[in-house]
Every structure is written in C-alpha cells, then in structure tokens.
PDB file of N, CA and C in Angstrom:
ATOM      1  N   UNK A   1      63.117 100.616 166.108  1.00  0.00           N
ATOM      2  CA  UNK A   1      62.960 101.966 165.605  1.00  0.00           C
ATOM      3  C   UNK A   1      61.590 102.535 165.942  1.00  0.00           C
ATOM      4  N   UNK A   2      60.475 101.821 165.645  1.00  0.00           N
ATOM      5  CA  UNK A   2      59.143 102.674 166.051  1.00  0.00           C
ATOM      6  C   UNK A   2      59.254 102.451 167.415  1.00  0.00           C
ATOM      7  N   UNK A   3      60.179 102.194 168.581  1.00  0.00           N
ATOM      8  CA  UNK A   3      59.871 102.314 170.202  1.00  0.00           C
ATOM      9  C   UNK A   3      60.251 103.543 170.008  1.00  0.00           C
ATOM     10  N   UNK A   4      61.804 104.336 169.157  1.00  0.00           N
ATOM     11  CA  UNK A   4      62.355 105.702 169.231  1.00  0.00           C
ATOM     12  C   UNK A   4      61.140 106.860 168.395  1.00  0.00           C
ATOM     13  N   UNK A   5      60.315 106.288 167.241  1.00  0.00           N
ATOM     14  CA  UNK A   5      59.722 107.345 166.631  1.00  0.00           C
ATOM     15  C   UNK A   5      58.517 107.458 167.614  1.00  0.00           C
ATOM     16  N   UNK A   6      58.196 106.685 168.070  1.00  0.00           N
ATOM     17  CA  UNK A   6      56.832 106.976 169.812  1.00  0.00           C
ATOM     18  C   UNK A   6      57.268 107.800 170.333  1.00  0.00           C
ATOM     19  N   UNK A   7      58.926 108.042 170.642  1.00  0.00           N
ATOM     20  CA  UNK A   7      59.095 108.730 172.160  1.00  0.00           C
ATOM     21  C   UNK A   7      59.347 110.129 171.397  1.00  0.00           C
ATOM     22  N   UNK A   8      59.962 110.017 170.326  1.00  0.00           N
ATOM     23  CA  UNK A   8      59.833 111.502 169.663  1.00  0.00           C
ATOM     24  C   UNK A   8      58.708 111.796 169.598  1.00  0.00           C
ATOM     25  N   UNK A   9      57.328 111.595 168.914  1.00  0.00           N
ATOM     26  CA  UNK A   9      56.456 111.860 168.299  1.00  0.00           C
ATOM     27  C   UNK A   9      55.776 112.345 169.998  1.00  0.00           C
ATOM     28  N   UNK A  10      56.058 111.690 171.263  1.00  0.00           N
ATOM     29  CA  UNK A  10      55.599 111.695 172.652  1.00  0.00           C
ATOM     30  C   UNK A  10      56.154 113.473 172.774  1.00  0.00           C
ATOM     31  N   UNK A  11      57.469 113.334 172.800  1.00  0.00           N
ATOM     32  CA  UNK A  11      58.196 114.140 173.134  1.00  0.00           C
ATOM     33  C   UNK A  11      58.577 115.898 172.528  1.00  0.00           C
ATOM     34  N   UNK A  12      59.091 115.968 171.072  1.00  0.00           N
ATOM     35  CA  UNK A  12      59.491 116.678 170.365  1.00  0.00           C
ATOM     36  C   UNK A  12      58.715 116.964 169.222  1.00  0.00           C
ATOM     37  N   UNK A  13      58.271 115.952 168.556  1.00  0.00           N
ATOM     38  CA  UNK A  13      57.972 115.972 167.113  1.00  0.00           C
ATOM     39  C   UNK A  13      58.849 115.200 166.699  1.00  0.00           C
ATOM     40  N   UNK A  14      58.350 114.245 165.543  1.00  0.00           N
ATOM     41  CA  UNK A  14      59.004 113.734 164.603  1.00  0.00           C
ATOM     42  C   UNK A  14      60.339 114.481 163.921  1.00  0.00           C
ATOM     43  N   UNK A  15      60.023 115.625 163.448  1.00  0.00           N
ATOM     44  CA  UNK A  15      60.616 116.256 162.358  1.00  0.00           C
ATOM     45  C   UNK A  15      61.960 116.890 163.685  1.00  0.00           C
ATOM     46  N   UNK A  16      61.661 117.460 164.250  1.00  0.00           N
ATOM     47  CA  UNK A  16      62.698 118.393 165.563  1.00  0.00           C
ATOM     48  C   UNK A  16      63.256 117.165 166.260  1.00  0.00           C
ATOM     49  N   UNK A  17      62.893 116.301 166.258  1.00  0.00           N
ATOM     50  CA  UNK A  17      63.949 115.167 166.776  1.00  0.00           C
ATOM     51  C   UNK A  17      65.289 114.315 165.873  1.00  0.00           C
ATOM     52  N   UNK A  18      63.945 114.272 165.369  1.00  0.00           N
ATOM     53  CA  UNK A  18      65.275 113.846 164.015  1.00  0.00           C
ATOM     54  C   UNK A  18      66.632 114.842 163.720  1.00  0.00           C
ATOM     55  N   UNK A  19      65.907 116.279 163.940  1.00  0.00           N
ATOM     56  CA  UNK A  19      67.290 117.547 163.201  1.00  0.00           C
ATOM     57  C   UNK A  19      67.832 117.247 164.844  1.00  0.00           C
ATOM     58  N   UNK A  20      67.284 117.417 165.922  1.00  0.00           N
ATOM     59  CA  UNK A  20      68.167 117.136 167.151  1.00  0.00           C
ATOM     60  C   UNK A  20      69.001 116.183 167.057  1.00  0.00           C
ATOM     61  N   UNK A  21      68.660 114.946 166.751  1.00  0.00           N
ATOM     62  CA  UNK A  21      69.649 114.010 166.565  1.00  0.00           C
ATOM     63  C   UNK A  21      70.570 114.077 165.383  1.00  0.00           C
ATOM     64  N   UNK A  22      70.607 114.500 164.677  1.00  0.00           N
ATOM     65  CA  UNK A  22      71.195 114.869 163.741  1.00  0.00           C
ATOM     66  C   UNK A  22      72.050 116.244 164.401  1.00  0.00           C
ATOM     67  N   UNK A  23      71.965 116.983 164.869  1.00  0.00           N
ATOM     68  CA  UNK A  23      72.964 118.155 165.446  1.00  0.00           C
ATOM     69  C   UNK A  23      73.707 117.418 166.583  1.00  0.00           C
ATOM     70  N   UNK A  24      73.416 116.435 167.452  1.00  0.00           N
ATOM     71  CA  UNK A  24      73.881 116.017 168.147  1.00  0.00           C
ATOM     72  C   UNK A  24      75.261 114.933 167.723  1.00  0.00           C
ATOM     73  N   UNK A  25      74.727 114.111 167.172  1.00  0.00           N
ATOM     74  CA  UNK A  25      75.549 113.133 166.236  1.00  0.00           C
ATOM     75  C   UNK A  25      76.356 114.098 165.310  1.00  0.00           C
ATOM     76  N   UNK A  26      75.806 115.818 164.382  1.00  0.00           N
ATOM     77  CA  UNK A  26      77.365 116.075 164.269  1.00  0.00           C
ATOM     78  C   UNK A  26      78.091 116.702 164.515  1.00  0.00           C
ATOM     79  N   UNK A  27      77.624 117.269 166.131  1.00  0.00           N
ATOM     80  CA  UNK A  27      78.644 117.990 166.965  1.00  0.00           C
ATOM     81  C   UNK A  27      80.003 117.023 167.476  1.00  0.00           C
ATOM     82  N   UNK A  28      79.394 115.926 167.742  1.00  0.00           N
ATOM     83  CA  UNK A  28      80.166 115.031 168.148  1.00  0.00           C
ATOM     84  C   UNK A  28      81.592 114.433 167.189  1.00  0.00           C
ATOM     85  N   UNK A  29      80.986 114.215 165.596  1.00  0.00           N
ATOM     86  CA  UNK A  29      81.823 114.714 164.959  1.00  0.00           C
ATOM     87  C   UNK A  29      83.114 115.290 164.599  1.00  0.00           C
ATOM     88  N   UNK A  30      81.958 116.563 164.822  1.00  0.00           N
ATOM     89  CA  UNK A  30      83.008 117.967 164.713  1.00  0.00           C
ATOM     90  C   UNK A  30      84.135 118.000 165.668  1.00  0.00           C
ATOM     91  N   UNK A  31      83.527 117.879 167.257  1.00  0.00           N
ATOM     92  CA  UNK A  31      84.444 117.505 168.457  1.00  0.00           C
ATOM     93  C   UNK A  31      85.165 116.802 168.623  1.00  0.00           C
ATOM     94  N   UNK A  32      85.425 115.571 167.451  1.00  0.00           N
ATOM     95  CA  UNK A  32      86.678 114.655 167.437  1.00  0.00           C
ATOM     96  C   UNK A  32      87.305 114.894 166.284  1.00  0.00           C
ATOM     97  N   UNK A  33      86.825 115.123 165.320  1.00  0.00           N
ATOM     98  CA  UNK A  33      88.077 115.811 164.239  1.00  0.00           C
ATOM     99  C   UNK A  33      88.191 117.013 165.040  1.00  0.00           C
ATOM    100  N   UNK A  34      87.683 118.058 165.863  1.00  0.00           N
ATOM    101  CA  UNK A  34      89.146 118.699 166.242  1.00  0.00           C
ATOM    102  C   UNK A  34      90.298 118.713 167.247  1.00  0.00           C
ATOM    103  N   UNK A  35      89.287 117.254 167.851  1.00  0.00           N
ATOM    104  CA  UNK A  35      90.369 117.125 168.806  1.00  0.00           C
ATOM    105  C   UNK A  35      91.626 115.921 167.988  1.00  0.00           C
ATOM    106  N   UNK A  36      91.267 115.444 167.008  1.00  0.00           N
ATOM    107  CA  UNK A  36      92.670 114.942 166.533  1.00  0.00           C
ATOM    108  C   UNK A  36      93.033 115.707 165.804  1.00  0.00           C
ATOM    109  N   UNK A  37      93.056 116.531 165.110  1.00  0.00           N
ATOM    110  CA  UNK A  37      93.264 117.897 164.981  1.00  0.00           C
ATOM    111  C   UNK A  37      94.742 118.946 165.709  1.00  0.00           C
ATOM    112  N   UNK A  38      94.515 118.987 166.744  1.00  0.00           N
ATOM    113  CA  UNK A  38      94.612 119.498 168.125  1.00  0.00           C
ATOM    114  C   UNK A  38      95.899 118.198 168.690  1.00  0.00           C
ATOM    115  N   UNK A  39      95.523 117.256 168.367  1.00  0.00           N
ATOM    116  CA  UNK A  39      96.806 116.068 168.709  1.00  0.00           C
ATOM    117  C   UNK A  39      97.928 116.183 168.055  1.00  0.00           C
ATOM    118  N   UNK A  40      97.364 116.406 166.799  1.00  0.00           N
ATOM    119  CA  UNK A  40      98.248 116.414 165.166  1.00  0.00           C
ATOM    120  C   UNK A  40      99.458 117.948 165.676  1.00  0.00           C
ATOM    121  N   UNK A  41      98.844 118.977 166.207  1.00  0.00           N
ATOM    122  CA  UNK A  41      99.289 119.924 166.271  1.00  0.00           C
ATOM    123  C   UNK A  41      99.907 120.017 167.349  1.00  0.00           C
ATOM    124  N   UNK A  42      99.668 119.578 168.317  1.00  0.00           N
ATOM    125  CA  UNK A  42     100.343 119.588 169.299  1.00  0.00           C
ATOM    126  C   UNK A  42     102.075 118.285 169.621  1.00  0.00           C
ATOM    127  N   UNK A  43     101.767 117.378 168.442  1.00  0.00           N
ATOM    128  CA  UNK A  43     102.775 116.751 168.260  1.00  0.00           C
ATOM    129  C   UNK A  43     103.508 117.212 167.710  1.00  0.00           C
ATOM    130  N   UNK A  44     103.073 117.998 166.848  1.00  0.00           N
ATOM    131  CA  UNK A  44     104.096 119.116 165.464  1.00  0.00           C
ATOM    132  C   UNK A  44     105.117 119.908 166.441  1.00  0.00           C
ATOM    133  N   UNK A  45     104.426 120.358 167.309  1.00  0.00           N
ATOM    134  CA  UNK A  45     105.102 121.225 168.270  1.00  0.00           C
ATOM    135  C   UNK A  45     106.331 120.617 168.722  1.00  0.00           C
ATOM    136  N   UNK A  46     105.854 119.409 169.501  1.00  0.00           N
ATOM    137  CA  UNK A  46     107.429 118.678 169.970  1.00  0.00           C
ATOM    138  C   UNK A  46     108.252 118.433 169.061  1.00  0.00           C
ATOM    139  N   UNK A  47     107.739 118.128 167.713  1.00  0.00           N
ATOM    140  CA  UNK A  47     108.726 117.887 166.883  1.00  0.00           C
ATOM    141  C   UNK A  47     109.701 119.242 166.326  1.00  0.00           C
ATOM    142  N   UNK A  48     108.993 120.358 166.551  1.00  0.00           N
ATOM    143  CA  UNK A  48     109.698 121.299 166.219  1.00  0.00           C
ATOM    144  C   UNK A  48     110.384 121.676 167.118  1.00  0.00           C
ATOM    145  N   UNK A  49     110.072 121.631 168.310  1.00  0.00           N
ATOM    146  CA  UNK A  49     111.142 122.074 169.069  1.00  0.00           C
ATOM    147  C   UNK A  49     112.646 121.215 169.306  1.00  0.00           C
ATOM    148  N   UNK A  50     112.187 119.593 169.085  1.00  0.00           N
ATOM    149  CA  UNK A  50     113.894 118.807 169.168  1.00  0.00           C
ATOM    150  C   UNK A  50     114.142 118.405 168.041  1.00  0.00           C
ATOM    151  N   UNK A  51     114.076 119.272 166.589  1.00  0.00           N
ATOM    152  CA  UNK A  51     114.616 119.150 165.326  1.00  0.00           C
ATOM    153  C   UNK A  51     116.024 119.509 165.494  1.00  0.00           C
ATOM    154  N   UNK A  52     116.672 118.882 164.435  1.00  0.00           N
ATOM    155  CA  UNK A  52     117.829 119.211 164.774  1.00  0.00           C
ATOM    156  C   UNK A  52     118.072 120.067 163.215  1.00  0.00           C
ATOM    157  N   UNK A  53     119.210 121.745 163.428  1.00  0.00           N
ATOM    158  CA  UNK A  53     118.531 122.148 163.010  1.00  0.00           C
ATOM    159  C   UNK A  53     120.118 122.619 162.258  1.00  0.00           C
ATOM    160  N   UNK A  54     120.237 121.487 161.768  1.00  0.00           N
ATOM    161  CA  UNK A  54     121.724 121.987 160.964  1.00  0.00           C
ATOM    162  C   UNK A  54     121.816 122.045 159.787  1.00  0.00           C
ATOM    163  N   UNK A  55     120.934 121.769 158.974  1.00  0.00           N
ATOM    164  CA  UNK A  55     120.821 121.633 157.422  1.00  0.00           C
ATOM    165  C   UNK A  55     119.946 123.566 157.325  1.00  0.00           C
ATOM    166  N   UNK A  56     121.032 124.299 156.548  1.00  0.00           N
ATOM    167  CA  UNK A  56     120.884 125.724 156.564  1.00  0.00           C
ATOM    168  C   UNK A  56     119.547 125.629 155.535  1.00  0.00           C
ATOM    169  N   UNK A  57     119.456 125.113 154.544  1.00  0.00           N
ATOM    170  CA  UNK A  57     118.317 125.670 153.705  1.00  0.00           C
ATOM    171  C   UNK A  57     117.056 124.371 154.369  1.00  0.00           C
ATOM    172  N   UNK A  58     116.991 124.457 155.443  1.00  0.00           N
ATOM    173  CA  UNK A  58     115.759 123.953 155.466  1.00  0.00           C
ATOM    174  C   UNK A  58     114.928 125.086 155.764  1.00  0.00           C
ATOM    175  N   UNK A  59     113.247 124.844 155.423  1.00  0.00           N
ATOM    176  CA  UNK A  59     112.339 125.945 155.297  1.00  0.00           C
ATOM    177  C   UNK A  59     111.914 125.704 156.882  1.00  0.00           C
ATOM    178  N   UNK A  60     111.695 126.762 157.436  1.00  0.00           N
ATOM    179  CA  UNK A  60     110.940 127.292 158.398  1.00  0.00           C
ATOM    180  C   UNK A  60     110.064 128.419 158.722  1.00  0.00           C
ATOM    181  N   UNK A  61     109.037 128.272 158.852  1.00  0.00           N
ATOM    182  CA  UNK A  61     108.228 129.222 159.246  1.00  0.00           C
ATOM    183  C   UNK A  61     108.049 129.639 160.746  1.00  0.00           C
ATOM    184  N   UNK A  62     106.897 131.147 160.987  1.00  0.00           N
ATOM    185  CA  UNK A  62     107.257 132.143 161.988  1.00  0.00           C
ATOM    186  C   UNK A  62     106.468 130.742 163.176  1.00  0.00           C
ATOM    187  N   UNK A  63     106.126 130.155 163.034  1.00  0.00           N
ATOM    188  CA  UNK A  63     105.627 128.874 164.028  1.00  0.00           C
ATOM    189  C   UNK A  63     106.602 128.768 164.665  1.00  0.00           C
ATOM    190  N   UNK A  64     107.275 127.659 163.490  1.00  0.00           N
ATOM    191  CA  UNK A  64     108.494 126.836 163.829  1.00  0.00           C
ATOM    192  C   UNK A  64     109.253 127.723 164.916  1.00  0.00           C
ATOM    193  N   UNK A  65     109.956 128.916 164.163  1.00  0.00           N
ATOM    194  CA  UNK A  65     110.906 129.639 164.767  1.00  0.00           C
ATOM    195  C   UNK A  65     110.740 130.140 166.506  1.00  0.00           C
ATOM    196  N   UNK A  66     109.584 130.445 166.735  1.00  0.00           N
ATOM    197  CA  UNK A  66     108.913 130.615 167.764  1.00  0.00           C
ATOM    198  C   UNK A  66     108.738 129.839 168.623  1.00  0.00           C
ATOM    199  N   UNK A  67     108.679 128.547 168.095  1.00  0.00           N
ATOM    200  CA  UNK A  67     108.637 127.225 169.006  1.00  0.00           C
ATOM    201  C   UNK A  67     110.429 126.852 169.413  1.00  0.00           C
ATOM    202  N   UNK A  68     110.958 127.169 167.915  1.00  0.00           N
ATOM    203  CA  UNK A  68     112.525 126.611 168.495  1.00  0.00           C
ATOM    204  C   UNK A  68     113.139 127.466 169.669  1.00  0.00           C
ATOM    205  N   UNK A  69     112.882 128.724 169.216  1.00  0.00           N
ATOM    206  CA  UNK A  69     114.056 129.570 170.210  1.00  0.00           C
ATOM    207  C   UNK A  69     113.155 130.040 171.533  1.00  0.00           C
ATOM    208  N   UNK A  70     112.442 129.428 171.629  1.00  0.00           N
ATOM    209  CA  UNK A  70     111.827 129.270 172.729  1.00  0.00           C
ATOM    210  C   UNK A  70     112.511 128.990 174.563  1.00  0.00           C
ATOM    211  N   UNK A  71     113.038 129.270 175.329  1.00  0.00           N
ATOM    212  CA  UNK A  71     113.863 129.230 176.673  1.00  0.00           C
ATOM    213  C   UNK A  71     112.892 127.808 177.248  1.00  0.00           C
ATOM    214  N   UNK A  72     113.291 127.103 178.193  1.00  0.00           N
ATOM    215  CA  UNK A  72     112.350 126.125 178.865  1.00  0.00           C
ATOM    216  C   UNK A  72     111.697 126.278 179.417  1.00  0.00           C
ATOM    217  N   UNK A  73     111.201 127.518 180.466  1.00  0.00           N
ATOM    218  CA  UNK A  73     110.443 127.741 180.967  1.00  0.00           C
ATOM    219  C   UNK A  73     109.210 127.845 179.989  1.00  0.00           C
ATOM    220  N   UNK A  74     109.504 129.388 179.185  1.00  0.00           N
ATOM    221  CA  UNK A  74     108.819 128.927 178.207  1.00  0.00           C
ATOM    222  C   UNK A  74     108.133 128.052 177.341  1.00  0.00           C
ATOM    223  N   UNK A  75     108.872 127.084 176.888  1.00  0.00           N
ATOM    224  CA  UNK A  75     108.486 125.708 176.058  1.00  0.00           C
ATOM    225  C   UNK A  75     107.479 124.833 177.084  1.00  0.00           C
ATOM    226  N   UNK A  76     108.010 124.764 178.484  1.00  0.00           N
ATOM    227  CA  UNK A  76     107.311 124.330 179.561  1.00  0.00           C
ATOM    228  C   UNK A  76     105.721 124.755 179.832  1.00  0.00           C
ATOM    229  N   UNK A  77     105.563 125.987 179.750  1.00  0.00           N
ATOM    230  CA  UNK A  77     104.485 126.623 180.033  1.00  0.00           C
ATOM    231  C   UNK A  77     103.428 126.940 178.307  1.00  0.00           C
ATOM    232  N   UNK A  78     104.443 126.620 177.416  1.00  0.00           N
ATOM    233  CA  UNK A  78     103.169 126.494 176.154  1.00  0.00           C
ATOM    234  C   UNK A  78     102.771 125.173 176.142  1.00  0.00           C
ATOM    235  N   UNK A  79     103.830 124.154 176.417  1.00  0.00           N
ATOM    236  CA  UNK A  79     103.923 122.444 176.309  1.00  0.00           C
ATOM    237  C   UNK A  79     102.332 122.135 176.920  1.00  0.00           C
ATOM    238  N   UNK A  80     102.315 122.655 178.388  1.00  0.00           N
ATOM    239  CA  UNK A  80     101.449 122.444 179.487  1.00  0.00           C
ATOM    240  C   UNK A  80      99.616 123.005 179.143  1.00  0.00           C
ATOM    241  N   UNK A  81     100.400 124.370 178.358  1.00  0.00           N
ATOM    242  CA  UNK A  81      99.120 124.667 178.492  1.00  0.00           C
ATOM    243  C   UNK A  81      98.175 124.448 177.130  1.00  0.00           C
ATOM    244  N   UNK A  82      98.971 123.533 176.029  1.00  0.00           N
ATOM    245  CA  UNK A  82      98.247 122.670 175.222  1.00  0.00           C
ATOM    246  C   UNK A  82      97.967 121.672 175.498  1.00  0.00           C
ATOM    247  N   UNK A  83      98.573 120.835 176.824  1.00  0.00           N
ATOM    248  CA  UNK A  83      98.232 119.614 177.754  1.00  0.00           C
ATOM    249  C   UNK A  83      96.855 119.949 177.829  1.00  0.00           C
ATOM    250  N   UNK A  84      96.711 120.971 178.638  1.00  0.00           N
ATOM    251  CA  UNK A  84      94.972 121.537 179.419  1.00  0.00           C
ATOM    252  C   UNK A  84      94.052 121.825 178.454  1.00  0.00           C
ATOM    253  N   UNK A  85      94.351 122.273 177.512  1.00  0.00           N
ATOM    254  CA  UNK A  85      93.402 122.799 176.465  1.00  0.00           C
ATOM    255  C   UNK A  85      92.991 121.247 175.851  1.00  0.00           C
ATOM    256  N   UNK A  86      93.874 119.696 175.207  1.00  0.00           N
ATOM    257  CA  UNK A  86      93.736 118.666 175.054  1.00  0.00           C
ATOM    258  C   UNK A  86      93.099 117.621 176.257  1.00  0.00           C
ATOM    259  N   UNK A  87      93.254 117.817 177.168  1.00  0.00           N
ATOM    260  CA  UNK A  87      92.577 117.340 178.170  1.00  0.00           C
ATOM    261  C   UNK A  87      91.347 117.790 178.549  1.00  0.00           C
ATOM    262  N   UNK A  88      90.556 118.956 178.085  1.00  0.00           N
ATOM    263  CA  UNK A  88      89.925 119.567 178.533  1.00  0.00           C
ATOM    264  C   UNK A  88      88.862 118.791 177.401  1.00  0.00           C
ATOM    265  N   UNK A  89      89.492 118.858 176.138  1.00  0.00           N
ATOM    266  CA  UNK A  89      88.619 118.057 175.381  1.00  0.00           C
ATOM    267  C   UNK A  89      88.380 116.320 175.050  1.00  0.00           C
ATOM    268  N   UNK A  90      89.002 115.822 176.006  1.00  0.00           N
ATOM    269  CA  UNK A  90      88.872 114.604 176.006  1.00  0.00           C
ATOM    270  C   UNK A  90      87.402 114.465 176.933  1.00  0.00           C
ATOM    271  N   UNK A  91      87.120 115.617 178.052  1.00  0.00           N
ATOM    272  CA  UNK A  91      86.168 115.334 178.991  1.00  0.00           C
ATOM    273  C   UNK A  91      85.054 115.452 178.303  1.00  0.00           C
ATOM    274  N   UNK A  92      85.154 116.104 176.977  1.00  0.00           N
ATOM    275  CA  UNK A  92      83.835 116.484 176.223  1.00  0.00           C
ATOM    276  C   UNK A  92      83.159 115.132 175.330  1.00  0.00           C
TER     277      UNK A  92
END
C-alpha cells in the first residue's frame, strides 16, 4: 500500500486519487449491474415472444404485446439489435 500512496502523492494527490479510484471502481460497478440488467431483459424478451398464449386471463402488458405480435422480420431486427447494444457492453 505505501508503494500506491507514493505514486499518488507523486502523481495526483492523496485525496484526488483516492475519489479517482473510487469513481473508477464504481463505474465499473454500475457497468455490470447494467449490463446484467440488460441480459435479464433481453431474455424476458425471448420469453415473451415463444409464450404460449392460451390461457385468456393471463396479464399482459403494452411490452409483452408488442413483442408477441411482432412479424419475424421484425422480431429479427429488435432480437439483433439488442445482440449489438449487449455486445457492445461486454467490450466495456
């Protein structure tokens, strides 16, 4: 630990290194709860779209509905482009 408080105290300051490391450590955080987050939701999706959907009083919301009656092209091109948006944050 005093080799890291030298190179701060060299570098930044004591006090501005510490809050740096501290913003750093909880961006990182932040960036993985939302990328499981973002997993969670994007699995919801598949599941809503191959529910099977014969029980009349089940509850659905304007999501759901949007995802079910969805054409394939469609479903294809939202599927994909939550692929890219999830991949995009794995590079982070």
């Amino acid at each position: 630990w005093e080799v890291y408080i030298s190179y701060l105290q060299a570098g930044v300051g004591v006090i501005l290194g510490i809050l740096l490391i501290i913003i750093i450590f909880g961006s990182q955080q932040v960036i993985s709860i939302y990328s499981n987050w973002w997993l969670a939701a994007w699995s919801n999706d598949e599941s809503h779209r191959h529910q099977n959907s014969t029980n009349c009083m089940s509850i659905r919301d304007n999501k759901t509905d949007t995802i079910y009656r969805m054409n394939d092209i469609e479903w294809n091109t939202h599927r994909n482009r939550r692929f890219y948006i999830f991949s995009s944050q794995l590079n982070e």
